[in-house]
Protein backbone atom coordinates (compact mmCIF):
# COMPACT_ATOMS: atom_id res chain seq x y z
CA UNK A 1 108.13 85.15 141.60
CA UNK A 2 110.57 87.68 143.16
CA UNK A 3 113.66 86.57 145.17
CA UNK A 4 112.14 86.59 148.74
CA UNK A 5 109.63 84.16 147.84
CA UNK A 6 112.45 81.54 147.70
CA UNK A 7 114.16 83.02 151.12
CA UNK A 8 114.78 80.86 154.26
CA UNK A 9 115.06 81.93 157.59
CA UNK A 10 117.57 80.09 159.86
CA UNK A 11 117.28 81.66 163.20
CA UNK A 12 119.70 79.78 164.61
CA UNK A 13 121.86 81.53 162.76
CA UNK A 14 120.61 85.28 163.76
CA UNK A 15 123.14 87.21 165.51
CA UNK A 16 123.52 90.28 167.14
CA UNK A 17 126.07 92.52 164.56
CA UNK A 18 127.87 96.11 165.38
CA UNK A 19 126.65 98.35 162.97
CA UNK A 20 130.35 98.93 161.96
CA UNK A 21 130.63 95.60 161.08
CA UNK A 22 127.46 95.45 158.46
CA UNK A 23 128.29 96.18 154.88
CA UNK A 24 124.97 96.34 153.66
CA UNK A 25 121.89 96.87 155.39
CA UNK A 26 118.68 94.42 153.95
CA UNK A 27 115.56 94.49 155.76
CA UNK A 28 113.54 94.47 158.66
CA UNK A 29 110.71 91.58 159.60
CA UNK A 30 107.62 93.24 161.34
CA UNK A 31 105.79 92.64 164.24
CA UNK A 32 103.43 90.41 162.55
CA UNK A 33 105.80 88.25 160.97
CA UNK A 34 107.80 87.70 164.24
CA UNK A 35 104.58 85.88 166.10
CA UNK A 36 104.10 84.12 162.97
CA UNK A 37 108.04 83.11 163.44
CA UNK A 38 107.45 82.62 167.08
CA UNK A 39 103.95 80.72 166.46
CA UNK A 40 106.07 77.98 164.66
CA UNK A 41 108.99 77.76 166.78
């Protein structure tokens, strides 16, 4: 299995960032993903 598979989400921890601030960029969730998110919530 890669690395994702093992990834957890906290979205109470998801914050808004200046771009300045990020080091390193990662990823992006699509639109899909985000009702599945939302479904759960």
């Amino acid at each position: 299995m890669d690395r994702l598979s093992y990834s957890l989400i906290l979205l109470e921890q998801i914050r808004t960032l200046d771009k300045q601030r990020l080091q390193e960029y990662i990823g992006t969730f699509d639109r899909r993903f985000m009702v599945s998110v939302d479904t759960l919530s």
